[in-house]
C-alpha atoms as a PDB file:
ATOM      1  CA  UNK A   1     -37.519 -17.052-130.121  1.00  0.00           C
ATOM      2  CA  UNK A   2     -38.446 -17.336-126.313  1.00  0.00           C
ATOM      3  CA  UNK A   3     -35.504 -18.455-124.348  1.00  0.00           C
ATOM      4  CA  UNK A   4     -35.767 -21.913-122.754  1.00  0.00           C
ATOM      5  CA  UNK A   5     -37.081 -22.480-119.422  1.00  0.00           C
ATOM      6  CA  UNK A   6     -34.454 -22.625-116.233  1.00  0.00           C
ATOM      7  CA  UNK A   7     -35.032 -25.412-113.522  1.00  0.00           C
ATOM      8  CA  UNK A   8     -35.333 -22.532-111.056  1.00  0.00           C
ATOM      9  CA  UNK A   9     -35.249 -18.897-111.704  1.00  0.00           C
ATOM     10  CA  UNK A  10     -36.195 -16.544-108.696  1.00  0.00           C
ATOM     11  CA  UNK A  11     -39.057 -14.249-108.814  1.00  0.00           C
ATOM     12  CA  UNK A  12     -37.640 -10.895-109.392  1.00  0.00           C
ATOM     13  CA  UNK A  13     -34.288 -11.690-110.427  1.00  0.00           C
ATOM     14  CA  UNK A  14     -31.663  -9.086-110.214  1.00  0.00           C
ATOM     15  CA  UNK A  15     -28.542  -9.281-112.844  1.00  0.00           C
ATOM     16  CA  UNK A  16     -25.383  -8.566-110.779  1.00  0.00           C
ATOM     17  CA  UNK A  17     -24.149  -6.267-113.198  1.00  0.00           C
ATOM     18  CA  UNK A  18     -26.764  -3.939-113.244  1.00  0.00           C
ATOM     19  CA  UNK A  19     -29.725  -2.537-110.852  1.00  0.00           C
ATOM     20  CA  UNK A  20     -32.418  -2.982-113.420  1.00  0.00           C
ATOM     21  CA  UNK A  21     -33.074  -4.540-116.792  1.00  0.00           C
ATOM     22  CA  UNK A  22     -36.260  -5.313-118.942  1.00  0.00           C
ATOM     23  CA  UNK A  23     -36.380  -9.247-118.346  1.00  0.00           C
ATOM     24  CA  UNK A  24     -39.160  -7.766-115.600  1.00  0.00           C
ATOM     25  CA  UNK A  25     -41.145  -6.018-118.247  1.00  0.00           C
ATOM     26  CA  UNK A  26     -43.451  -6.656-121.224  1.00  0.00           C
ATOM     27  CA  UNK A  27     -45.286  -3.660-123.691  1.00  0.00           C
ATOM     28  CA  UNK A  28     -48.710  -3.668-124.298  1.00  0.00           C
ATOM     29  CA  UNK A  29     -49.673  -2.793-127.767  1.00  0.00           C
ATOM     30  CA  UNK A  30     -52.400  -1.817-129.609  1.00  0.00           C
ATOM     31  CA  UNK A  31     -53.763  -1.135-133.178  1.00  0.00           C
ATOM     32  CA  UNK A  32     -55.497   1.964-133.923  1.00  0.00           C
ATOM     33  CA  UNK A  33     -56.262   4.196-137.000  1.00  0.00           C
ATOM     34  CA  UNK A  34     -52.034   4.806-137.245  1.00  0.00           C
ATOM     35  CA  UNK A  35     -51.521   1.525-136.624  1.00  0.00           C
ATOM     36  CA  UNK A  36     -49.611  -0.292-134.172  1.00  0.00           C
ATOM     37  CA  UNK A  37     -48.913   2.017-130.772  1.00  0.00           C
ATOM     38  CA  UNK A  38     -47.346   1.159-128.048  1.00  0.00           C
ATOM     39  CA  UNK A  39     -49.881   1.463-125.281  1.00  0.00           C
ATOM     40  CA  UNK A  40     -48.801   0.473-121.445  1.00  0.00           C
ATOM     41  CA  UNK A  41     -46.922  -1.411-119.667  1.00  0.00           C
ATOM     42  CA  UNK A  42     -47.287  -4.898-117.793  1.00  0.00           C
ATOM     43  CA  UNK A  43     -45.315  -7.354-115.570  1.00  0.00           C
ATOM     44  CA  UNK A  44     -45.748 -11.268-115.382  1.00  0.00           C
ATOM     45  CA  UNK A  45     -47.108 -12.618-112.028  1.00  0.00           C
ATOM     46  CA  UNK A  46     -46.781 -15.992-110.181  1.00  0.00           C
ATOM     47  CA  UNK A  47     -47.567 -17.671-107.320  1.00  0.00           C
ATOM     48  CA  UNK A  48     -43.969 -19.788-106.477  1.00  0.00           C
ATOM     49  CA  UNK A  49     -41.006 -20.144-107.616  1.00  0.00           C
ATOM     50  CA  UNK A  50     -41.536 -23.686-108.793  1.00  0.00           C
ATOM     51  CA  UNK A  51     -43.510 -22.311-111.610  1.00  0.00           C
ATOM     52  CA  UNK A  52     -41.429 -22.862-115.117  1.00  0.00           C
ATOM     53  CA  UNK A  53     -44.382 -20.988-117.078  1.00  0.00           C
ATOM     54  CA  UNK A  54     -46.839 -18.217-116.803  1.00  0.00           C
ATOM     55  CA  UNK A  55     -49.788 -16.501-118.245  1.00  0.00           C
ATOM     56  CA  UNK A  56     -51.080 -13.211-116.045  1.00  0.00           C
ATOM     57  CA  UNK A  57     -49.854 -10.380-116.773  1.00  0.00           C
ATOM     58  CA  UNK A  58     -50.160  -7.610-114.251  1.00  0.00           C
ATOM     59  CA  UNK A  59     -51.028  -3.695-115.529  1.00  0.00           C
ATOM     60  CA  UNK A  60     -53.090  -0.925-115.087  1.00  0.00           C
ATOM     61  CA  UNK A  61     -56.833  -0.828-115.477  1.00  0.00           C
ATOM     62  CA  UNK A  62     -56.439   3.264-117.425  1.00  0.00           C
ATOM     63  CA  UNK A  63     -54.273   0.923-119.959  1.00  0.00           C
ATOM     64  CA  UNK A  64     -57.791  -0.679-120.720  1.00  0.00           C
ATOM     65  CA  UNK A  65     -59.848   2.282-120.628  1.00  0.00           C
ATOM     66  CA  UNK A  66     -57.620   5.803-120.736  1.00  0.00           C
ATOM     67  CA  UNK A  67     -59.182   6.324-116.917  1.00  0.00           C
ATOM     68  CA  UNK A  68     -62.641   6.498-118.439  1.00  0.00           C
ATOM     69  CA  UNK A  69     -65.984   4.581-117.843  1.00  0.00           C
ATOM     70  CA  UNK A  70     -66.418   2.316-120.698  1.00  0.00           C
ATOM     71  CA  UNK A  71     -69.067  -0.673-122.093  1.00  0.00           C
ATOM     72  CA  UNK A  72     -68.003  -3.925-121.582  1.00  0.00           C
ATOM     73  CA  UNK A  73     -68.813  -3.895-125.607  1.00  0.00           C
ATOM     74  CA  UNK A  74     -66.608  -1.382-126.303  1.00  0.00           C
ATOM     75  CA  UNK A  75     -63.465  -2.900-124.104  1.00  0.00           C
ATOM     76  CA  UNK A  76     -64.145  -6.115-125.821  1.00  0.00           C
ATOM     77  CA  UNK A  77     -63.823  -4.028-129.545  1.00  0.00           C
ATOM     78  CA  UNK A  78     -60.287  -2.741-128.498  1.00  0.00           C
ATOM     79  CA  UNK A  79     -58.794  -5.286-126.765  1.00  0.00           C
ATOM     80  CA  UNK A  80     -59.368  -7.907-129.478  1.00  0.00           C
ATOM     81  CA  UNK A  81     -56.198  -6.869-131.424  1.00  0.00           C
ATOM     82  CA  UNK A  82     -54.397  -6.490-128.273  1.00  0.00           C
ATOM     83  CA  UNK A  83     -50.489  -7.950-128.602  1.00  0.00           C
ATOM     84  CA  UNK A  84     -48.430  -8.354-125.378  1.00  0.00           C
ATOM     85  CA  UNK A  85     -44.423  -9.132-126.070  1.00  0.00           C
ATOM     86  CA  UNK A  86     -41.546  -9.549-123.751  1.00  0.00           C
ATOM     87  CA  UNK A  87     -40.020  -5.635-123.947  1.00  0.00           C
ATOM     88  CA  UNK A  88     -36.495  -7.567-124.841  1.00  0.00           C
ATOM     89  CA  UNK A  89     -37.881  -8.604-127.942  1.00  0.00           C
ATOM     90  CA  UNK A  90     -38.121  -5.756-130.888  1.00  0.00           C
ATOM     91  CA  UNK A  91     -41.559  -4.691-132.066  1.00  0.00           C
ATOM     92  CA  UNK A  92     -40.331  -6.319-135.234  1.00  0.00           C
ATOM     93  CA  UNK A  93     -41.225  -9.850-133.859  1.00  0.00           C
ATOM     94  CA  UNK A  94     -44.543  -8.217-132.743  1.00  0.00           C
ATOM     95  CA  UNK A  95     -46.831 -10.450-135.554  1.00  0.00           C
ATOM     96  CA  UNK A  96     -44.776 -13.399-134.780  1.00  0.00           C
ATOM     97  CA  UNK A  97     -44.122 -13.850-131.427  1.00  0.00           C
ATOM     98  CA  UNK A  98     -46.894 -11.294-129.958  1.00  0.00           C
ATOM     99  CA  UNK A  99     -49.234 -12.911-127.396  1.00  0.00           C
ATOM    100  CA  UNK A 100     -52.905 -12.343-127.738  1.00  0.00           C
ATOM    101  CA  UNK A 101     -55.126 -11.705-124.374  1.00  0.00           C
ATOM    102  CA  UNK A 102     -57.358 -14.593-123.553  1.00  0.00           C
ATOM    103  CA  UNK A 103     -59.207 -12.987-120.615  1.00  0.00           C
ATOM    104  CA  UNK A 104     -59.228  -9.739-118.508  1.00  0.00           C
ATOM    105  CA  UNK A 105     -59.821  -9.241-114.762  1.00  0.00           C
ATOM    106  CA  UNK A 106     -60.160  -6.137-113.453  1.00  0.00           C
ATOM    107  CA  UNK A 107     -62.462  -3.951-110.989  1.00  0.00           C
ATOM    108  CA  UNK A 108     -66.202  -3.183-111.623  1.00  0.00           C
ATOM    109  CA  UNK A 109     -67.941  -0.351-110.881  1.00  0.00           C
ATOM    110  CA  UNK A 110     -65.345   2.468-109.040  1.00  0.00           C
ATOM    111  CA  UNK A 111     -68.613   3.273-105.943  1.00  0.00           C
ATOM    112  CA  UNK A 112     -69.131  -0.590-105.311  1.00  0.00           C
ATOM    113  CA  UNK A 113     -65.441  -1.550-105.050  1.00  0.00           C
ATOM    114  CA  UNK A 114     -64.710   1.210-102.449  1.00  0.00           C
ATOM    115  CA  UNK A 115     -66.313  -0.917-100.149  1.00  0.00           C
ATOM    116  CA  UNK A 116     -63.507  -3.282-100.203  1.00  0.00           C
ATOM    117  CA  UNK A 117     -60.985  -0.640 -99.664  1.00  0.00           C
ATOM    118  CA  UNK A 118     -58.587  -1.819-102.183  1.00  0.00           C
ATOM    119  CA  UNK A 119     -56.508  -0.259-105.250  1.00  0.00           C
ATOM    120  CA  UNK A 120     -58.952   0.201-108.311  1.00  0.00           C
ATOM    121  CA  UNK A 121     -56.199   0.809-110.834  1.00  0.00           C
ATOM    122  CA  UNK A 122     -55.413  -2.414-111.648  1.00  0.00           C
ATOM    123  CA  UNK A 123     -56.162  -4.891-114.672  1.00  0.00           C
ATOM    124  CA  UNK A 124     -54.776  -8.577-115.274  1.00  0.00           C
ATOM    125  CA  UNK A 125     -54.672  -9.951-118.369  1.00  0.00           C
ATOM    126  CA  UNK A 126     -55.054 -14.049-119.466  1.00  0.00           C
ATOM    127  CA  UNK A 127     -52.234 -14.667-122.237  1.00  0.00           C
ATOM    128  CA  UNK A 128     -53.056 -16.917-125.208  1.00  0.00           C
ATOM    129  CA  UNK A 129     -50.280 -19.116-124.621  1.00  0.00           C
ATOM    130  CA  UNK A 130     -47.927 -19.599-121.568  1.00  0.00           C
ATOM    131  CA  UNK A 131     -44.569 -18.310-121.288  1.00  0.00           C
ATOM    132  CA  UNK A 132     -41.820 -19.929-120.559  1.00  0.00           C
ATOM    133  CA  UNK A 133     -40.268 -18.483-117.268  1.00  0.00           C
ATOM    134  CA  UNK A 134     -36.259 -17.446-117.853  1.00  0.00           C
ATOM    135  CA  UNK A 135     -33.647 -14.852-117.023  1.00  0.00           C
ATOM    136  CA  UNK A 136     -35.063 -13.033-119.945  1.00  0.00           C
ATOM    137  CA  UNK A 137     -38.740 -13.357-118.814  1.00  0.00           C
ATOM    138  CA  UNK A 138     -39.152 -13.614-115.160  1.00  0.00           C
ATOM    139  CA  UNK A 139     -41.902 -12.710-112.637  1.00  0.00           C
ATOM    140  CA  UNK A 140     -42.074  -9.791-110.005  1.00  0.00           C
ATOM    141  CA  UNK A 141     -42.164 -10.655-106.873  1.00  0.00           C
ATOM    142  CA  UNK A 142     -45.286  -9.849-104.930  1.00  0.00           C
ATOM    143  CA  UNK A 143     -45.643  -8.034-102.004  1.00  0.00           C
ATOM    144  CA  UNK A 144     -47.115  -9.959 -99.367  1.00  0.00           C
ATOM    145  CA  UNK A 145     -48.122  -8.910 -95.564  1.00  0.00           C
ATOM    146  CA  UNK A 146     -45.443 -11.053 -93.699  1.00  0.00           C
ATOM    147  CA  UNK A 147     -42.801  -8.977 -95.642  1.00  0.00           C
ATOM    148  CA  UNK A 148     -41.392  -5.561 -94.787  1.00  0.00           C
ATOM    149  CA  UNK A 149     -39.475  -3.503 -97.088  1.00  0.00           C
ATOM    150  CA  UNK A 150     -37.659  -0.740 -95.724  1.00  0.00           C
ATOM    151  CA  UNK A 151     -39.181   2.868 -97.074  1.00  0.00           C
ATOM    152  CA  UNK A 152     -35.573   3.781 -97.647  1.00  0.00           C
ATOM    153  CA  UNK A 153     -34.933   0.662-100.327  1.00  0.00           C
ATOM    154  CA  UNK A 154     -34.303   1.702-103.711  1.00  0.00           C
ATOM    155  CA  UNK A 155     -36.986   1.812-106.042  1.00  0.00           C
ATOM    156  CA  UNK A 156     -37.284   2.288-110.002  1.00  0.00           C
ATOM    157  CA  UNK A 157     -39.562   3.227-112.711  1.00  0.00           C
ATOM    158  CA  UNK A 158     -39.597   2.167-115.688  1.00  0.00           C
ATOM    159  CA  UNK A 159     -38.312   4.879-118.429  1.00  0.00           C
ATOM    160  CA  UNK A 160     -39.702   4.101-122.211  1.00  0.00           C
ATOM    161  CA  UNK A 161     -41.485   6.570-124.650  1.00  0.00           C
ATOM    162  CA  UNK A 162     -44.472   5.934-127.049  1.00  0.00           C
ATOM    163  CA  UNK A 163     -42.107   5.224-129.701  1.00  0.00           C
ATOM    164  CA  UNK A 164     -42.782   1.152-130.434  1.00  0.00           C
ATOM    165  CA  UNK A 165     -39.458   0.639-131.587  1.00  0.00           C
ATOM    166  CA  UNK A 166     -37.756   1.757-128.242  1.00  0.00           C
ATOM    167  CA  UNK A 167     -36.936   0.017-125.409  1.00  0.00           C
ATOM    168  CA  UNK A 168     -35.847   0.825-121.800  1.00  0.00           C
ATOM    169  CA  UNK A 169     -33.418   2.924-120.649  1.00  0.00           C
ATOM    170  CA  UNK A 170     -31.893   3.546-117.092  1.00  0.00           C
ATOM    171  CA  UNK A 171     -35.347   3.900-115.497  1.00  0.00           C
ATOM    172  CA  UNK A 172     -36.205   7.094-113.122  1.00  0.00           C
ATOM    173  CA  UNK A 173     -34.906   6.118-109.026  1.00  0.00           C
ATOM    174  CA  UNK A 174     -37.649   7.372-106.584  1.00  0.00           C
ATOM    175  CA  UNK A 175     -37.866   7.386-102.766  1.00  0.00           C
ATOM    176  CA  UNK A 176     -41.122   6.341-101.126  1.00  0.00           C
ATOM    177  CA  UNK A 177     -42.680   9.096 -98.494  1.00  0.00           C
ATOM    178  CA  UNK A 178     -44.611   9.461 -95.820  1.00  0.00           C
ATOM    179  CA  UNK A 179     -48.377  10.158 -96.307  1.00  0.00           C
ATOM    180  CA  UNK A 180     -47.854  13.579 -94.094  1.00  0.00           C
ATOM    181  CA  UNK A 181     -44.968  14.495 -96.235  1.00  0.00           C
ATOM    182  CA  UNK A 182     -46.616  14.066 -99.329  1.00  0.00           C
ATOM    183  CA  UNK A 183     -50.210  15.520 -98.549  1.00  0.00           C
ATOM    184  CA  UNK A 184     -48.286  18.378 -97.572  1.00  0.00           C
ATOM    185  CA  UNK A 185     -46.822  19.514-100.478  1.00  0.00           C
ATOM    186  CA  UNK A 186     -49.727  19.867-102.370  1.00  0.00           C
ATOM    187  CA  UNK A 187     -53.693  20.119-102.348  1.00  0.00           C
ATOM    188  CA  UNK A 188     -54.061  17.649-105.395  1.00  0.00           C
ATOM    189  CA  UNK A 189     -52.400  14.801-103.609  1.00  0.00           C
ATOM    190  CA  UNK A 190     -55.252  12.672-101.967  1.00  0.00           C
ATOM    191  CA  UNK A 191     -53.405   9.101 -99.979  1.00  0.00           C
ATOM    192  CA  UNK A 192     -56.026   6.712 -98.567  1.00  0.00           C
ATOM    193  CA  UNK A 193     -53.885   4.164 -95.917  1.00  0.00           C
ATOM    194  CA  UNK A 194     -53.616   0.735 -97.523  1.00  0.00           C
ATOM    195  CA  UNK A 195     -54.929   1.781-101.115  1.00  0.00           C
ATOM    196  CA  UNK A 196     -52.225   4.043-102.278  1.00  0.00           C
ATOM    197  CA  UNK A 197     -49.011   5.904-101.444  1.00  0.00           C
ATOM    198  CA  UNK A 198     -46.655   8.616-102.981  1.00  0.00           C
ATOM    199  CA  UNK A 199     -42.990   8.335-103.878  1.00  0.00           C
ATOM    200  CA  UNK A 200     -40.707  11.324-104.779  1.00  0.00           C
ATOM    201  CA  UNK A 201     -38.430  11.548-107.929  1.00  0.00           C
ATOM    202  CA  UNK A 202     -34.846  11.030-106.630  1.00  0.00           C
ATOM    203  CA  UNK A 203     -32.612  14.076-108.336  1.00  0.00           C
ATOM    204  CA  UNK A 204     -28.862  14.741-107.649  1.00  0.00           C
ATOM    205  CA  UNK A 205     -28.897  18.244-109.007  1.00  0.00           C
ATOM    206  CA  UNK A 206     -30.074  20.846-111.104  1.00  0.00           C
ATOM    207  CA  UNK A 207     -28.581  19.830-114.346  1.00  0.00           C
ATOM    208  CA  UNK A 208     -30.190  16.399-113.674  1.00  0.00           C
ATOM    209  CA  UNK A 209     -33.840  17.536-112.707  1.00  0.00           C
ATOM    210  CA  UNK A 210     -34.045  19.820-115.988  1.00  0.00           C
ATOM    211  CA  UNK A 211     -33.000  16.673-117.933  1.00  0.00           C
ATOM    212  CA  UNK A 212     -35.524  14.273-116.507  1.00  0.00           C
ATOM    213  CA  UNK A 213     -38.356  16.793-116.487  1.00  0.00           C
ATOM    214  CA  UNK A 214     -37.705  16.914-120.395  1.00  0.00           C
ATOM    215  CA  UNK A 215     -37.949  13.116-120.224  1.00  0.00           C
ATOM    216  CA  UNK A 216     -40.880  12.680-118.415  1.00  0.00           C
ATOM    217  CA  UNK A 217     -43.255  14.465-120.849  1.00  0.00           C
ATOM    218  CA  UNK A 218     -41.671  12.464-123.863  1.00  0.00           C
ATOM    219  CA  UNK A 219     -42.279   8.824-121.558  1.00  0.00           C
ATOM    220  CA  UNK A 220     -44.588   5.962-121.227  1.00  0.00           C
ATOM    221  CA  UNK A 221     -45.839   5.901-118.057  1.00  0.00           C
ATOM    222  CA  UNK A 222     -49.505   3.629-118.222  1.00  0.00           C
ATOM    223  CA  UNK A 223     -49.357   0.381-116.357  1.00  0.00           C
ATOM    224  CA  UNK A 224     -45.997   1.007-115.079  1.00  0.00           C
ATOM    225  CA  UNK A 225     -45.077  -1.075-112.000  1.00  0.00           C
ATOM    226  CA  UNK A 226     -42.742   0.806-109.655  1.00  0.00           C
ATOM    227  CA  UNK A 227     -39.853  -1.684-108.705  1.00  0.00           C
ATOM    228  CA  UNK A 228     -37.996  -1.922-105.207  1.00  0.00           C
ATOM    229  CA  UNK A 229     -35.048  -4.017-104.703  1.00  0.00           C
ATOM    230  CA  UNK A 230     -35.303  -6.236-101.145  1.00  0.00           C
ATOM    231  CA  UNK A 231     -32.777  -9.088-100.340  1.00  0.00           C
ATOM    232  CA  UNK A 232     -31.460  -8.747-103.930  1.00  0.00           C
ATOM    233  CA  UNK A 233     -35.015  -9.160-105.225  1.00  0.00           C
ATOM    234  CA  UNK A 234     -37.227  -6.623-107.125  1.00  0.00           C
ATOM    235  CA  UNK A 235     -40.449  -6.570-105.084  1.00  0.00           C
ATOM    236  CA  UNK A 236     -43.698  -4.982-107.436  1.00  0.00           C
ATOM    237  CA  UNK A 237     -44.948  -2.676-104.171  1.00  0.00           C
ATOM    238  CA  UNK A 238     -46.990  -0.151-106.798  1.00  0.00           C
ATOM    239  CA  UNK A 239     -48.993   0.686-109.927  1.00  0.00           C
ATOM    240  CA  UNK A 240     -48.247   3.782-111.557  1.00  0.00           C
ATOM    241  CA  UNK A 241     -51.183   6.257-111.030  1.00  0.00           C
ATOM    242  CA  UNK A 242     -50.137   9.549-111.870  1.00  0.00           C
ATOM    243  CA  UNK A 243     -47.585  12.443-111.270  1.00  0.00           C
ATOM    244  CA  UNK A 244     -47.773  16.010-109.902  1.00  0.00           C
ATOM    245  CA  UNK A 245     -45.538  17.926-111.513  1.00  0.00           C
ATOM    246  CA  UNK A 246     -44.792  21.615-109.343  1.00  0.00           C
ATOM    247  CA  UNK A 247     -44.652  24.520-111.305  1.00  0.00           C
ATOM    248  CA  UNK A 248     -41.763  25.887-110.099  1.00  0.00           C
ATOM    249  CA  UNK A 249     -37.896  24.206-110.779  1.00  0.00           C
ATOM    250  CA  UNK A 250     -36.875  22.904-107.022  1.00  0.00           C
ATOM    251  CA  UNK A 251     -39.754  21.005-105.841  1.00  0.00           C
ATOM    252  CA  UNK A 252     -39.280  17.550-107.120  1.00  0.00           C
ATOM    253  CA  UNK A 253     -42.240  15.485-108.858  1.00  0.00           C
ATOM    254  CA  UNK A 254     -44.313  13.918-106.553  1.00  0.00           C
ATOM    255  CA  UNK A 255     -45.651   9.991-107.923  1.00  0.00           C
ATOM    256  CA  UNK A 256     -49.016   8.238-106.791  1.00  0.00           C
ATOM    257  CA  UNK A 257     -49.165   4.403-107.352  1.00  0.00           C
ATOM    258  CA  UNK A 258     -52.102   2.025-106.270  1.00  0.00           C
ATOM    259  CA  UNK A 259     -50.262  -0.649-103.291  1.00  0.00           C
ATOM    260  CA  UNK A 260     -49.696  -4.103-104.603  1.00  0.00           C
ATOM    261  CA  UNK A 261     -49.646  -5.653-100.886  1.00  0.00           C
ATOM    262  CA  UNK A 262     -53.472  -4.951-100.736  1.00  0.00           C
ATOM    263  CA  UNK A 263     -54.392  -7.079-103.924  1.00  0.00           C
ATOM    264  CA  UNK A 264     -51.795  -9.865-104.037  1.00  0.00           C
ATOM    265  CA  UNK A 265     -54.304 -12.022-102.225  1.00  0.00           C
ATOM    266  CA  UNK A 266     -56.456 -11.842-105.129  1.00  0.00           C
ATOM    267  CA  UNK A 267     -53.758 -11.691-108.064  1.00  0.00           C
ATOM    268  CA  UNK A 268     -52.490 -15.421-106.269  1.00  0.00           C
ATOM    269  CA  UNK A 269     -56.079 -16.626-106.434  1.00  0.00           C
ATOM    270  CA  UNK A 270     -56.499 -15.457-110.058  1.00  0.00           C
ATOM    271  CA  UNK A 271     -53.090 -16.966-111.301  1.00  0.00           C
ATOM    272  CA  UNK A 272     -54.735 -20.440-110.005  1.00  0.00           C
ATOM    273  CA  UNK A 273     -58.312 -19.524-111.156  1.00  0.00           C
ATOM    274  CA  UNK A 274     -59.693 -19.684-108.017  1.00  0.00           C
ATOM    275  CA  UNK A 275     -61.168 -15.853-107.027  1.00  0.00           C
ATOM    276  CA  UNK A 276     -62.933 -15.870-103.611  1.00  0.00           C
ATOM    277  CA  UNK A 277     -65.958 -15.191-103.174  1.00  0.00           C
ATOM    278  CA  UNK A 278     -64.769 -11.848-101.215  1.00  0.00           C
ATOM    279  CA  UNK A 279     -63.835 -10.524-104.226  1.00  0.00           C
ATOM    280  CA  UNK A 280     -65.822 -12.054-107.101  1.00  0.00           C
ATOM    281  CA  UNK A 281     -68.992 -10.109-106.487  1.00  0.00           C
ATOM    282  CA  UNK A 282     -67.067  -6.554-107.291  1.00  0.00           C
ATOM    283  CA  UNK A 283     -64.879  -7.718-110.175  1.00  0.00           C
ATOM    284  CA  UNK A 284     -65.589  -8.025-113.948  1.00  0.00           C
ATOM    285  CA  UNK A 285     -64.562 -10.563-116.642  1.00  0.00           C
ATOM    286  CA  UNK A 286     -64.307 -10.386-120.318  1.00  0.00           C
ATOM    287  CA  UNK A 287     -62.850 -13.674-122.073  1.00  0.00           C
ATOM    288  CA  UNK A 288     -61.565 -13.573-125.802  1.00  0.00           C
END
């Protein structure tokens, strides 16, 4: 069912017809008391483009834990029936073709990883089985320090809803801000320099604001990876942390989302299974 491995396919690959498209994305599912939910959102990680296959799948760490302190006992109980699937594939094919989780990396303790001054809201997560890399599974890019992408480059989020039998649809467009800018418009908003950074919603008019506002409380927003097109390349610069919504009907939604750049050192070293000692000491592991 997985399409067959290209001899080269570029990390974020763009489809000329079309800004966006789910070959980027994969759902996260999960079993509960109702059965199966659809749960958060990931993205496939590598290190090169030589790579034909990959395992690590990039997400948030509130898609482990719903943004609460939990026992590594209790993680271990719900992520046991845990089922990760390519978001072009239907939930249908989610007993066949569903890939278990054979490991999870993510921060420890929230006080002890400050130190490092890095992004806490971030999991990755060890497939079963590798996937074959194609146009209809294909890595972000990663952001890396030697590359600069314009503030003004157009960036997407992905637009799903809960419902496990729905896909994408033309994803929300927002415009990355200054820290001043952002800070400014409300109390809430809290940007630390190198560990996160604010975006606005991008809205043409009136008519269009009221109909994405209606969309946003209807959509699934956990893990989601906030996508900016560079050199015809979609460039993972953010994790989706959460969204300040103004009470009044002019003052456009304001997004947070943890910076990529400051982890992809340690996201390379964990694709090869080599973490650094830098980083070992303040991160936790749970293997399936």
């Amino acid at each position: 069912m997985f399409c067959p491995t290209l001899d080269a396919v570029q990390c974020g690959f763009r489809y000329t017809s079309m800004n966006f498209h789910d070959h980027l994305l994969f759902f996260i599912f999960g079993y509960g008391s109702v059965g199966m939910f659809k749960d958060c959102i990931g993205t496939m990680v590598l290190t090169n483009e030589s790579s034909t296959h990959g395992d690590l799948i990039l997400t948030s760490k509130y898609c482990l834990d719903s943004g609460a302190e939990v026992t590594r006992m209790l993680l271990l109980r719900t992520m046991q029936n845990v089922k990760v699937l390519p978001s072009y594939m239907s939930a249908d094919y989610l007993n066949s073709y569903g890939l278990g989780v054979q490991k999870i990396i993510f921060p420890a303790e929230r006080q002890s990883w400050k130190r490092l001054n890095l992004p806490y809201n971030f999991a990755l997560l060890r497939l079963s089985a590798m996937l074959p890399v194609s146009t209809m599974v294909t890595p972000v890019c990663l952001p890396a320090a030697h590359i600069q992408i314009p503030r003004n480059s157009p960036c997407y989020l992905p637009k799903t809803t809960y419902n496990v039998h729905q896909g994408f649809s033309d994803p929300f467009r927002f415009t990355r801000m200054p820290r001043f800018w952002c800070t400014a418009m409300s109390k809430e908003i809290i940007i630390t320099p190198g560990i996160n950074f604010c975006a606005v919603l991008h809205v043409s008019s009136l008519h269009e604001y009221n109909a994405l506002f209606a969309q946003i409380h209807t959509s699934l927003f956990e893990g989601a990876p906030l996508l900016c097109l560079h050199q015809d390349k979609f460039y993972q610069v953010g994790i989706f942390d959460w969204l300040k919504i103004f009470k009044d009907n002019y003052t456009r939604p304001i997004a947070l989302f943890s910076r990529v750049a400051a982890i992809t050192p340690l996201i390379e070293q964990a694709i090869v299974n080599n973490i650094s000692s830098e980083h070992n000491s303040f991160l936790s592991w749970i293997e399936f």
